[in-house]
Protein backbone atom coordinates (compact mmCIF):
# COMPACT_ATOMS: atom_id res chain seq x y z
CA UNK A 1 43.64 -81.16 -43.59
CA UNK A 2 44.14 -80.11 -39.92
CA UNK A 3 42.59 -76.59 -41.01
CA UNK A 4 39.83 -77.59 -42.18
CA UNK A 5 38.45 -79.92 -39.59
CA UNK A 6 39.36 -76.84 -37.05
CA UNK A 7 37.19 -74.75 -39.70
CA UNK A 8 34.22 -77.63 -39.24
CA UNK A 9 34.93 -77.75 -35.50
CA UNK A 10 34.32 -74.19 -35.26
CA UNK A 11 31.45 -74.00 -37.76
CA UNK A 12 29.72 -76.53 -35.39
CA UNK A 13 30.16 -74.79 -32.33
CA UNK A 14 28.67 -72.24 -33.82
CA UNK A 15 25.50 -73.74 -34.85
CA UNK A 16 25.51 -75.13 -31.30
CA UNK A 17 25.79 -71.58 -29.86
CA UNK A 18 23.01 -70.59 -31.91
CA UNK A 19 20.72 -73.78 -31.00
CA UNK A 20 21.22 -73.01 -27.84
CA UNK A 21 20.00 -69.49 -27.58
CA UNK A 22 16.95 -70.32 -29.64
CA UNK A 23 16.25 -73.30 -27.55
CA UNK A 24 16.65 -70.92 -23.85
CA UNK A 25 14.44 -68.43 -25.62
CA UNK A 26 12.22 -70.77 -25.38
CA UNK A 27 12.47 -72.21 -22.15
CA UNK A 28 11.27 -68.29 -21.40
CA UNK A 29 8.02 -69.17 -22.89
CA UNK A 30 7.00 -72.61 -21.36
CA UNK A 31 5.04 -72.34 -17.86
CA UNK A 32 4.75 -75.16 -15.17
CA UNK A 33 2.79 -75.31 -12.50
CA UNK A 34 3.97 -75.82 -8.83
CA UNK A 35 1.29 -76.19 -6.08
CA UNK A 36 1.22 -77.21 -2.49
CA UNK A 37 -1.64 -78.05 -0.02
CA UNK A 38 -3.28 -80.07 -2.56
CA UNK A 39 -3.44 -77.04 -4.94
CA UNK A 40 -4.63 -74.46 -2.39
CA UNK A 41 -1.66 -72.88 -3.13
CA UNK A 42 0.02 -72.51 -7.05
CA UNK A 43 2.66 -70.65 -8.62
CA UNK A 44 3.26 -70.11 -11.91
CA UNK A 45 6.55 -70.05 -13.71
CA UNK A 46 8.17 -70.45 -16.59
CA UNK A 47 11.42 -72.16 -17.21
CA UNK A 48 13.65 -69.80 -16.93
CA UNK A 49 12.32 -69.23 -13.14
CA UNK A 50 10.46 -65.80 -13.79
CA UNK A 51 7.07 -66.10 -11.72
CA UNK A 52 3.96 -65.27 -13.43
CA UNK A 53 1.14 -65.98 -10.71
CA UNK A 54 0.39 -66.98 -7.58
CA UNK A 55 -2.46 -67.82 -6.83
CA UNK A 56 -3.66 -68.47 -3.00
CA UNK A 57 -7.51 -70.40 -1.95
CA UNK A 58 -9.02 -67.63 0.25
CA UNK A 59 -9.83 -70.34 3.11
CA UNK A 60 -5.96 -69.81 3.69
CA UNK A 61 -5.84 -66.14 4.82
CA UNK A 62 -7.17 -66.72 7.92
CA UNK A 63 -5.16 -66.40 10.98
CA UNK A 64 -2.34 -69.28 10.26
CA UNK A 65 0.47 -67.19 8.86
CA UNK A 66 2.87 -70.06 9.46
CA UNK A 67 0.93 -72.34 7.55
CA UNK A 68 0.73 -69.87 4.74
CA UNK A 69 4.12 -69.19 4.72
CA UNK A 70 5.61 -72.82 4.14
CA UNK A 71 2.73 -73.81 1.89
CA UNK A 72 3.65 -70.60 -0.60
CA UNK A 73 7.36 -71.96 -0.17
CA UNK A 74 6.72 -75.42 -1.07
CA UNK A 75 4.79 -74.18 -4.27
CA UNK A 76 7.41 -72.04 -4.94
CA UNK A 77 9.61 -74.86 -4.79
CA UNK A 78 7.76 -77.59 -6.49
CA UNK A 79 7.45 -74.88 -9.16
CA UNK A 80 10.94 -74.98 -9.58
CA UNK A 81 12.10 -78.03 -9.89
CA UNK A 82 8.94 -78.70 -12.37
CA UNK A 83 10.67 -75.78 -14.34
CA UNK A 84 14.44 -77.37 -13.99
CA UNK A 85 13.26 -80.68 -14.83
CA UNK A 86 11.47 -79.34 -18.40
CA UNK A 87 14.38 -77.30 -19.37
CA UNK A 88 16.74 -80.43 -19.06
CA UNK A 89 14.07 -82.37 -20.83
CA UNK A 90 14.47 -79.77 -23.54
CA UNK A 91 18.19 -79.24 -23.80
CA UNK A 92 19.35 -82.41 -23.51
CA UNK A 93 18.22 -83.06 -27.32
CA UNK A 94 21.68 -80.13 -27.64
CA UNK A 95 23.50 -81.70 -25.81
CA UNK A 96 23.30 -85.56 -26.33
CA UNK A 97 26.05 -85.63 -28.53
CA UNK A 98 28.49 -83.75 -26.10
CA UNK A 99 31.58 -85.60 -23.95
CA UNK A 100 29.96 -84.32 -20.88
CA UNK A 101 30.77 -85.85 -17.76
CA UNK A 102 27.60 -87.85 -16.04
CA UNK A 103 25.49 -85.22 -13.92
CA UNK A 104 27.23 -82.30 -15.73
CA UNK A 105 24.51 -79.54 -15.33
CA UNK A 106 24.12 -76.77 -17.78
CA UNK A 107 24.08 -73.58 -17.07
CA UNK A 108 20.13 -72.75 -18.24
């Protein structure tokens, strides 16, 4: 008996493993959209943090470099956490079922 719940054990990791994959292989194809400056500045991602664009209003490359700078940043970072917040939204249908321990992050 004990052998063949390890056998079922096993059999549903693996289906797990494989869920997994197909679900980050997707995350790869999702894009979000992180802007700053009230969307003078945007940066396109997808969820497995691989930019695709950025895109910058040409009324910003004038002489305030500084300005620029942290409003490319805070796209960049919006962009991100857009992009971590989806792919939790999307794996967390895997992992509901899991003993995890409360604010357990995956590793995706």
């Amino acid at each position: 008996m004990m052998k063949n719940q390890l056998a079922g054990l096993m059999k549903q990791a693996q289906a797990m493993q494989d869920n997994m994959k197909k679900a980050q292989d997707a995350l790869a194809l999702i894009e979000v959209e992180g802007q700053a400056g009230a969307g003078m500045v945007k940066v396109v991602m997808t969820c497995k943090n691989d930019v695709k664009r950025v895109s910058i209003d040409p009324s910003l490359l004038g002489d305030d470099k500084d300005m620029l700078e942290d409003l490319v940043a805070a796209a960049f970072n919006d962009a991100v956490r857009k992009a971590e917040s989806t792919a939790s939204e999307k794996m967390s249908g895997l992992t509901a079922g899991l003993p995890l321990p409360p604010g357990f992050k995956m590793p995706f």
